[in-house]
C-alpha atoms as a PDB file:
ATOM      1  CA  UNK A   1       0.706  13.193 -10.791  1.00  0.00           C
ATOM      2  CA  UNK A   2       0.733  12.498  -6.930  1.00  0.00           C
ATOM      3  CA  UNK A   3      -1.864   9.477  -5.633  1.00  0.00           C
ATOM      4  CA  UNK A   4      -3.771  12.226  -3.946  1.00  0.00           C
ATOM      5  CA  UNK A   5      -4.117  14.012  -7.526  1.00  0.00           C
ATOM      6  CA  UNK A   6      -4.622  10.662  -9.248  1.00  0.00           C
ATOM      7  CA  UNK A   7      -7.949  10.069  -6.830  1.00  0.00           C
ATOM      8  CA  UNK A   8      -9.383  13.417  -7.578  1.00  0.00           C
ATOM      9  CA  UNK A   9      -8.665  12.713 -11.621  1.00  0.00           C
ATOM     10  CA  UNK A  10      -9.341   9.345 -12.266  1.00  0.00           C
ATOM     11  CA  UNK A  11     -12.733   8.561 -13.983  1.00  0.00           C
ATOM     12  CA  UNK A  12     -13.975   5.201 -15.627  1.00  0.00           C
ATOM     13  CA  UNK A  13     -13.792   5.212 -19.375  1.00  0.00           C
ATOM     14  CA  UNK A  14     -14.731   2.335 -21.566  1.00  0.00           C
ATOM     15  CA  UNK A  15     -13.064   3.706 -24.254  1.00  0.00           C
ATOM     16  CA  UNK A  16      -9.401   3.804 -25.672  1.00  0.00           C
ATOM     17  CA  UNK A  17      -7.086   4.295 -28.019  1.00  0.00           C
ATOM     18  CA  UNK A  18      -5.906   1.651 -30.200  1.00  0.00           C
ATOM     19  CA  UNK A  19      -2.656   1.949 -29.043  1.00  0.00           C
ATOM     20  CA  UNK A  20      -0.749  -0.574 -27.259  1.00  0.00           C
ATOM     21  CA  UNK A  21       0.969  -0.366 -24.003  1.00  0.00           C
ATOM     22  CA  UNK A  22       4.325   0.405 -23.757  1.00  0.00           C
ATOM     23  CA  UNK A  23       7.064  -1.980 -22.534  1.00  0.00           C
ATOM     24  CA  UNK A  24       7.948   0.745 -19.870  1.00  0.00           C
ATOM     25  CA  UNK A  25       4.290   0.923 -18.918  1.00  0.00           C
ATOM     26  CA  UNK A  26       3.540  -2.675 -19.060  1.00  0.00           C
ATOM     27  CA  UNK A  27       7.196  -3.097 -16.773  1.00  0.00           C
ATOM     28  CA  UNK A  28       5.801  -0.729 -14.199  1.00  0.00           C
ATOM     29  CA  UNK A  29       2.364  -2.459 -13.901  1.00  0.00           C
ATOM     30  CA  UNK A  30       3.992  -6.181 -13.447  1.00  0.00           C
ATOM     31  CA  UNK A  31       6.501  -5.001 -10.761  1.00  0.00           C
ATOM     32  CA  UNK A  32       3.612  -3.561  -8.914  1.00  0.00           C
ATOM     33  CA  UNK A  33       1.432  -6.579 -10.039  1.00  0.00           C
ATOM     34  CA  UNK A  34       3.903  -8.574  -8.143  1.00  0.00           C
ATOM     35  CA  UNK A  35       4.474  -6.539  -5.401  1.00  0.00           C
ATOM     36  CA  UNK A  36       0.580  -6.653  -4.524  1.00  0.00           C
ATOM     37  CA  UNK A  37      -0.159 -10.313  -5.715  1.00  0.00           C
ATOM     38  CA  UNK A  38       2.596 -10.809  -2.619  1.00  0.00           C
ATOM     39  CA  UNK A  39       0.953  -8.642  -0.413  1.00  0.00           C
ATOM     40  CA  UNK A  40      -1.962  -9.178  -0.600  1.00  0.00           C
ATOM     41  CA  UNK A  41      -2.144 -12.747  -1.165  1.00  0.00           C
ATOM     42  CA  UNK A  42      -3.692 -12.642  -4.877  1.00  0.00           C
ATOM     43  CA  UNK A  43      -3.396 -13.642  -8.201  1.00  0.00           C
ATOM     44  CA  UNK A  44      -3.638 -10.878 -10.444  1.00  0.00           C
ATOM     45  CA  UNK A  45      -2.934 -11.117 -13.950  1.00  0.00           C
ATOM     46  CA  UNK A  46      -1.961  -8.507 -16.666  1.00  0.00           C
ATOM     47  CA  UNK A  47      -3.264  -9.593 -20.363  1.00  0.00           C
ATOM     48  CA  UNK A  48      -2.030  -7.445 -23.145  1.00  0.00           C
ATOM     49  CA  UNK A  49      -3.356  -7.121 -26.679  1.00  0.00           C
ATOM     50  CA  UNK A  50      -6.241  -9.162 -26.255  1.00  0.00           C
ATOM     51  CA  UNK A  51      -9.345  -7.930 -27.557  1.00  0.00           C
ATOM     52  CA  UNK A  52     -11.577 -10.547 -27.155  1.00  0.00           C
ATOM     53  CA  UNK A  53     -12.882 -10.382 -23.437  1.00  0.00           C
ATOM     54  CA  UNK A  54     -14.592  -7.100 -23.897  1.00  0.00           C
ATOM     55  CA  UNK A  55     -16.163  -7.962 -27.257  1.00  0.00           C
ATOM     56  CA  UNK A  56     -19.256 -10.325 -25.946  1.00  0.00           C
ATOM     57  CA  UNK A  57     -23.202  -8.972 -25.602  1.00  0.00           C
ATOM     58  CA  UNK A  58     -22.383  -8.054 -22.030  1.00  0.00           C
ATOM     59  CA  UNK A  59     -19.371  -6.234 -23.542  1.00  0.00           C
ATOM     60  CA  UNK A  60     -21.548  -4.658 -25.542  1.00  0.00           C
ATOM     61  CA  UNK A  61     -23.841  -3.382 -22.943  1.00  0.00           C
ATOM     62  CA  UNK A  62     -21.039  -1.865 -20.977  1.00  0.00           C
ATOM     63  CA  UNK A  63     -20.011   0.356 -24.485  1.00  0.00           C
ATOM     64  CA  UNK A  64     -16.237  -0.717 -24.515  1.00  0.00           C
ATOM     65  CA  UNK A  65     -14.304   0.253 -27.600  1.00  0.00           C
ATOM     66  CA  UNK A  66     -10.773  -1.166 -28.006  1.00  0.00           C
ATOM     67  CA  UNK A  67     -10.085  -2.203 -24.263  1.00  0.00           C
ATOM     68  CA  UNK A  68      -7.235  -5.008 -25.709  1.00  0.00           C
ATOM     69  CA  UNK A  69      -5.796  -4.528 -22.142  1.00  0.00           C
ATOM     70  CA  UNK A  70      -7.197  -5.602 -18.782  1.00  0.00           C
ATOM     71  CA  UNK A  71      -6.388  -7.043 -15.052  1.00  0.00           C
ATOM     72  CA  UNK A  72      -7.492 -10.087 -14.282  1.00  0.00           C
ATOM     73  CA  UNK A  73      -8.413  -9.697 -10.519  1.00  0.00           C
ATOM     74  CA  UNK A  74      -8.203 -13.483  -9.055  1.00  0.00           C
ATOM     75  CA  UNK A  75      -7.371 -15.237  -6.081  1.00  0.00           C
ATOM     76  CA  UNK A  76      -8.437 -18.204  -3.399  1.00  0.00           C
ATOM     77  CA  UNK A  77     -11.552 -18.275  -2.220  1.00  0.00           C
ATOM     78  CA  UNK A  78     -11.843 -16.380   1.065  1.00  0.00           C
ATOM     79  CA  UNK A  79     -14.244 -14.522   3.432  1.00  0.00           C
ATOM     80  CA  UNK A  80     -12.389 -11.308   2.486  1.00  0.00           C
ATOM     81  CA  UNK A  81     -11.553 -12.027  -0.805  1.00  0.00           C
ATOM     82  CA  UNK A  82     -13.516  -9.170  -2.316  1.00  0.00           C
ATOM     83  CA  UNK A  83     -12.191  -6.845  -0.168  1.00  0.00           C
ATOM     84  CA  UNK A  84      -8.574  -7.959  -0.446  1.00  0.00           C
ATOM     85  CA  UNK A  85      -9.318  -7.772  -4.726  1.00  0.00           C
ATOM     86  CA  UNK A  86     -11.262  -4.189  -4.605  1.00  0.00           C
ATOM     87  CA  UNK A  87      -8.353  -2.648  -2.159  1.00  0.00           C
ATOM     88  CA  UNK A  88      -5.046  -3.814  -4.241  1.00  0.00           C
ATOM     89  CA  UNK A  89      -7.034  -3.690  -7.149  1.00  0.00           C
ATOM     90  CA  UNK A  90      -7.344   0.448  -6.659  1.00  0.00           C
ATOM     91  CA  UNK A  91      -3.921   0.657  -5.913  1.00  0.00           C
ATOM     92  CA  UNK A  92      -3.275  -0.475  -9.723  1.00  0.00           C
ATOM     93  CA  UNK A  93      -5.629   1.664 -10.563  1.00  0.00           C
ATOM     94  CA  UNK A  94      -4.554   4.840  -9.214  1.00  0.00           C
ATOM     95  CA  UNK A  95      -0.872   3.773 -10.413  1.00  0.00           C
ATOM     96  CA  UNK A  96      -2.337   3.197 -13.782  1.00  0.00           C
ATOM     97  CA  UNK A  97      -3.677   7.163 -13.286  1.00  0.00           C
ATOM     98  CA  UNK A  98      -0.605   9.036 -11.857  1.00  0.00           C
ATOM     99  CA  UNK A  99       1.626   7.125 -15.164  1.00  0.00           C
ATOM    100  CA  UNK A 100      -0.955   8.515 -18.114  1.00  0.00           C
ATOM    101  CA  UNK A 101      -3.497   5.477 -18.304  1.00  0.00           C
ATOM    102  CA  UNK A 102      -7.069   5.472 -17.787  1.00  0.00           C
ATOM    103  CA  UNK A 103      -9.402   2.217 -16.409  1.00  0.00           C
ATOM    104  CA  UNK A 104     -12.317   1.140 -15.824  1.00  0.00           C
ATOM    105  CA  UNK A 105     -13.382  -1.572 -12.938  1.00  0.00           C
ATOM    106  CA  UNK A 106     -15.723  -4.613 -14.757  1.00  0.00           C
ATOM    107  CA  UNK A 107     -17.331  -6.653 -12.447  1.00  0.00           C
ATOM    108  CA  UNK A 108     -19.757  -8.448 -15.282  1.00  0.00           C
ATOM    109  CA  UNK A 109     -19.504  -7.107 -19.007  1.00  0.00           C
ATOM    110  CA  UNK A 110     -16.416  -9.098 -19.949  1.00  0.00           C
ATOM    111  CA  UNK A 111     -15.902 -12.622 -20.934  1.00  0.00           C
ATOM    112  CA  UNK A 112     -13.245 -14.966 -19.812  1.00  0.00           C
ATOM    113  CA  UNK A 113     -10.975 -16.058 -22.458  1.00  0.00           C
ATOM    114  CA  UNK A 114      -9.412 -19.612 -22.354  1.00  0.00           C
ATOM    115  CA  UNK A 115      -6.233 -19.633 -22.412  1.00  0.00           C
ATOM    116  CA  UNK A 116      -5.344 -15.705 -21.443  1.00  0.00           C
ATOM    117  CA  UNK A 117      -4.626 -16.549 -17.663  1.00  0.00           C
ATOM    118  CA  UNK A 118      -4.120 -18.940 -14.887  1.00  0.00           C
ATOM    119  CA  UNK A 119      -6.251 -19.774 -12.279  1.00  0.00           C
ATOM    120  CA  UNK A 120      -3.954 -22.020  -9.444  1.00  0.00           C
ATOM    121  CA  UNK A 121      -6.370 -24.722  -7.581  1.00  0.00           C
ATOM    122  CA  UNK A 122      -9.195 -23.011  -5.212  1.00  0.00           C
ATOM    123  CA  UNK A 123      -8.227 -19.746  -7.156  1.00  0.00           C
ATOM    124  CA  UNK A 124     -11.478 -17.529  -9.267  1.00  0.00           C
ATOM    125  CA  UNK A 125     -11.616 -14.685 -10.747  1.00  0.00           C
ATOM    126  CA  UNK A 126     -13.813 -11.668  -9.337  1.00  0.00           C
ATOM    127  CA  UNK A 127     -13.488  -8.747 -11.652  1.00  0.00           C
ATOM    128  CA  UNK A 128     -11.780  -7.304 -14.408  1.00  0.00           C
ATOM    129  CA  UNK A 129     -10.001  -4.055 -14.692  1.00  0.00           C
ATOM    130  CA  UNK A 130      -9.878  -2.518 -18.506  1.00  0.00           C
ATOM    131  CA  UNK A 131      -6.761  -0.650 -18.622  1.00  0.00           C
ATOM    132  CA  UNK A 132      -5.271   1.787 -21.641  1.00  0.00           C
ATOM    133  CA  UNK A 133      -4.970   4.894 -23.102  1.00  0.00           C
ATOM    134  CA  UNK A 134      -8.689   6.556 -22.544  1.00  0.00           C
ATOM    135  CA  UNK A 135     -10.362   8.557 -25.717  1.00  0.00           C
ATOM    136  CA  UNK A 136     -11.321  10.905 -22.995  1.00  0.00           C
ATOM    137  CA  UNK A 137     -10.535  11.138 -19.362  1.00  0.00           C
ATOM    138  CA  UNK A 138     -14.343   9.891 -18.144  1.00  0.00           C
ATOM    139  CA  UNK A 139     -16.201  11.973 -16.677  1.00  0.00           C
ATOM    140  CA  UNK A 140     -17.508  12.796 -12.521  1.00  0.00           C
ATOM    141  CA  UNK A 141     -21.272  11.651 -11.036  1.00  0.00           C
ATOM    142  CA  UNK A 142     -23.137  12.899  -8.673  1.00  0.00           C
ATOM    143  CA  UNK A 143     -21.521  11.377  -5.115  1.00  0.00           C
ATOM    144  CA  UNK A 144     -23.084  11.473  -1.493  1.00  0.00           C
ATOM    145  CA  UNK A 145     -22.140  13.925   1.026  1.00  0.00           C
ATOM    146  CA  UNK A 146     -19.691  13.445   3.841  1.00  0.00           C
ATOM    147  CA  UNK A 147     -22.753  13.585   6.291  1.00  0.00           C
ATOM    148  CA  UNK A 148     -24.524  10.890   4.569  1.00  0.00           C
ATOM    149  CA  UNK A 149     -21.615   8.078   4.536  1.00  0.00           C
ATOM    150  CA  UNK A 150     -19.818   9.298   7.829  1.00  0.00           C
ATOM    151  CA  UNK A 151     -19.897  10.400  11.460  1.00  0.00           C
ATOM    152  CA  UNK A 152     -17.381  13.576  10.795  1.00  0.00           C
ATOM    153  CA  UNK A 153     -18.193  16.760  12.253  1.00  0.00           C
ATOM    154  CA  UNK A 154     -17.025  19.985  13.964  1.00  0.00           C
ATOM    155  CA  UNK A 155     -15.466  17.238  17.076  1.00  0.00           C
ATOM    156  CA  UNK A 156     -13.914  14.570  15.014  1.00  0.00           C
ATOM    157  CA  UNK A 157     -10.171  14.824  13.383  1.00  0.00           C
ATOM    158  CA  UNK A 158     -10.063  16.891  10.574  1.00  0.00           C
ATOM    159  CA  UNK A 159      -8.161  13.966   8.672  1.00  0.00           C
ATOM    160  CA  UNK A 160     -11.454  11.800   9.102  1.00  0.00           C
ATOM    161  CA  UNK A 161     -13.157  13.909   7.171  1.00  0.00           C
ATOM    162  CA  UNK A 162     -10.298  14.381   4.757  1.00  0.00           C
ATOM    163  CA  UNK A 163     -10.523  10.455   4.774  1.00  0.00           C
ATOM    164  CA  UNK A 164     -14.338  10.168   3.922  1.00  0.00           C
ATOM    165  CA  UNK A 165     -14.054  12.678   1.197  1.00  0.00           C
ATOM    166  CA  UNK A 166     -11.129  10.877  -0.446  1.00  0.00           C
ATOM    167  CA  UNK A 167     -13.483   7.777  -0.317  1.00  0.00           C
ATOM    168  CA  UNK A 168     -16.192   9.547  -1.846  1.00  0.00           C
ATOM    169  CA  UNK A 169     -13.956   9.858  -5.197  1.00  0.00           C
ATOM    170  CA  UNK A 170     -13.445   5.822  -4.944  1.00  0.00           C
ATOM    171  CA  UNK A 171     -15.136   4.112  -8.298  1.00  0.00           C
ATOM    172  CA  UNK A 172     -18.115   1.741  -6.886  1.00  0.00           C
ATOM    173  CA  UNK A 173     -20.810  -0.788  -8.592  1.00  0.00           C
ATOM    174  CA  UNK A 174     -23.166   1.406 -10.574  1.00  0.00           C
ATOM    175  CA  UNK A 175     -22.184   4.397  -8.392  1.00  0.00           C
ATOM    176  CA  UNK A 176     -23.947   2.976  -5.342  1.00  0.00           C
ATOM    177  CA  UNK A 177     -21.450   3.980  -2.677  1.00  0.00           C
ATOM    178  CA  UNK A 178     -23.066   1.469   0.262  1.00  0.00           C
ATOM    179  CA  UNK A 179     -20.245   2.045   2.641  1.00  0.00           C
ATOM    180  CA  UNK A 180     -19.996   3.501   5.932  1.00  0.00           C
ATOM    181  CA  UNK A 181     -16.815   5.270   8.306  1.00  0.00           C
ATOM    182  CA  UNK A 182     -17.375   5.775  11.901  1.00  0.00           C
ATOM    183  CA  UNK A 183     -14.701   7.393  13.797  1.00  0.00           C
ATOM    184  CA  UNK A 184     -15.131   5.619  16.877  1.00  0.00           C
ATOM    185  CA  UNK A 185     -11.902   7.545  19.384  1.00  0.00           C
ATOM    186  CA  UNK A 186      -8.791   6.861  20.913  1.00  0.00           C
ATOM    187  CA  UNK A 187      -8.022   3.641  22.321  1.00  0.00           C
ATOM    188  CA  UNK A 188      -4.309   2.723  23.587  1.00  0.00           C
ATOM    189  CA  UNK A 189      -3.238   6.522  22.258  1.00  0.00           C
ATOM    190  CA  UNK A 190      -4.823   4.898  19.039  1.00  0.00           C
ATOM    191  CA  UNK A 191      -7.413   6.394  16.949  1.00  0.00           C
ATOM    192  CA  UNK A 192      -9.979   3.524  15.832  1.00  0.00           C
ATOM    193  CA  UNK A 193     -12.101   3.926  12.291  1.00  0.00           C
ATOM    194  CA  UNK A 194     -14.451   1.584  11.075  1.00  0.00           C
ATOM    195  CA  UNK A 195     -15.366   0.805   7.871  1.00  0.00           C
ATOM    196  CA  UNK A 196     -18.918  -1.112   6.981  1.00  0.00           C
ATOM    197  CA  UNK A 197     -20.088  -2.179   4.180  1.00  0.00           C
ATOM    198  CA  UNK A 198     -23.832  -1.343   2.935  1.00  0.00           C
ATOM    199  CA  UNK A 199     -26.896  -3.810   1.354  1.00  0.00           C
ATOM    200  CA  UNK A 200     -26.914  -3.501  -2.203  1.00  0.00           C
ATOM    201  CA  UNK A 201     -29.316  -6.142  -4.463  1.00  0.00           C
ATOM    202  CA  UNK A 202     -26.656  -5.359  -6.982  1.00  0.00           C
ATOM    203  CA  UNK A 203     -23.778  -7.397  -4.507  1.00  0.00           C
ATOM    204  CA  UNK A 204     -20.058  -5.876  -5.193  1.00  0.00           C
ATOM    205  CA  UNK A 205     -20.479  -3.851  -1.754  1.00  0.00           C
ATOM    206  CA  UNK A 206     -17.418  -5.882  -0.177  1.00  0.00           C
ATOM    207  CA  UNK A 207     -15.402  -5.090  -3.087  1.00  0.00           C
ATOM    208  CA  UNK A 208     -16.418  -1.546  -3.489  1.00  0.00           C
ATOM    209  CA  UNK A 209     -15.285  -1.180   0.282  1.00  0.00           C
ATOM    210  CA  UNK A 210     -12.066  -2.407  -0.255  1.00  0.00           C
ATOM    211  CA  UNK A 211     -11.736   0.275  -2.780  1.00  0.00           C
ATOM    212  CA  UNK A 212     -13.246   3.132  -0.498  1.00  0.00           C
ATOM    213  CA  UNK A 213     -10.784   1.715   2.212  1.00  0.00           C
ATOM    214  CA  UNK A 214      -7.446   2.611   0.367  1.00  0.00           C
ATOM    215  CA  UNK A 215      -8.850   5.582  -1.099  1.00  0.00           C
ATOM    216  CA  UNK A 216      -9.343   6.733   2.482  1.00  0.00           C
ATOM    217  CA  UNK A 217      -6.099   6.208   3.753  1.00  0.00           C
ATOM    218  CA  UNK A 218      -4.678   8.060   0.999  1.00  0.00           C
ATOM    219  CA  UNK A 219      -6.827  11.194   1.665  1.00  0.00           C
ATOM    220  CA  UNK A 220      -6.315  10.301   5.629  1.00  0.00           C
ATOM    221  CA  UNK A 221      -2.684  10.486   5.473  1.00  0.00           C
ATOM    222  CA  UNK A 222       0.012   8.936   7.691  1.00  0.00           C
ATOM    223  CA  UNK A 223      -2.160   9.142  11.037  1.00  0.00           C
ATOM    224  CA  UNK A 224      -1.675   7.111  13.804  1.00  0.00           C
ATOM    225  CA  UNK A 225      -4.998   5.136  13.298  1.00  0.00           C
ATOM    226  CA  UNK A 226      -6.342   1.438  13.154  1.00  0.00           C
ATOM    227  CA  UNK A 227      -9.538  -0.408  11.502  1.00  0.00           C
ATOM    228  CA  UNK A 228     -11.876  -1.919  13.923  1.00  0.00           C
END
């Protein structure tokens, strides 16, 4: 499965099989962990066989059966934190797709567990990631339309739109997709995009757009363009 197919696949699911990873799995996930922890200046963690986190009354709420596997998504505090956790964060999660595994993003049903990770001074923890072998695949919502998120039209690169639509597939807070891409034009034989984040009473919209953000490069493809 390509990232492109992996995007157009992936679902949340709460539930999973109790089955545990496999060493070639969980080998694949920690060189990437490491790779992005690097890059992106984070702390993520990957706890295995623990099935405590998702077992509390929030846990509950959120209907997770058997998720003994999750990412810890931490890091120092930052203006862009959130961003920085939602946009490496989805590239585990589409990883986690294209090599047979299903997830779910948990921003509050889940309970910290003492002595299951490490937090380094200044460092906290912003979400969880379930991660395991889904009972199902999930299933699709309703999304918004290219028009309603996005500036694309009949004048602006085709690979915008291509970009917006890709986005439209990204998991976000309660589905609330409150993000925005302009295509703004060419600057410096440059083509400029911005990204905005929307107000949501719910919060998460920084993180969500970190998310969108790498799910529309993906679907943008290796274009000669920069965020503004």
């Amino acid at each position: 499965m390509t990232i492109q197919e992996a995007i157009e696949a992936r679902h949340s699911v709460r539930a999973y099989k109790d089955q545990p990873l496999s060493e070639e799995i969980v080998k694949v996930l920690e060189d990437e962990i490491v790779k992005l922890n690097n890059e992106g200046q984070l702390h993520i963690q990957l706890i295995c066989n623990e099935p405590k986190a998702f077992q509390g009354t929030l846990a509950k709420y959120g209907k997770f059966r058997n998720a003994n596997n999750y990412l810890v998504m931490a890091g120092k505090r930052a203006d862009d934190l959130d961003e920085r956790i939602g946009y490496y964060g989805e590239r585990l999660v589409l990883l986690a797709q294209t090599i047979g595994l299903n997830t779910c993003w948990v921003g509050l049903s889940y309970k910290k567990i003492p002595d299951t990770y490490v937090l380094e001074e200044g460092e906290v923890i912003k979400a969880y990631i379930a991660i395991g072998y889904g009972e199902t695949q999930g299933s699709g919502h309703k999304i918004k339309t290219v028009e309603q998120v996005s500036n694309a039209s009949d004048i602006t690169p085709s690979w915008f739109k291509k970009g917006v639509e890709a986005a439209l597939l990204a998991p976000t807070a309660v589905n609330q997709q409150k993000f925005s891409f302009e295509y703004v034009g060419m600057i410096n034989n440059r083509h400029q995009v911005r990204a905005k984040k929307g107000f949501s009473m719910i919060g998460y919209t920084q993180m969500d757009l970190g998310i969108a953000k790498y799910h529309f490069e993906i679907g943008a493809g290796k274009v000669n363009y920069e965020w503004v």
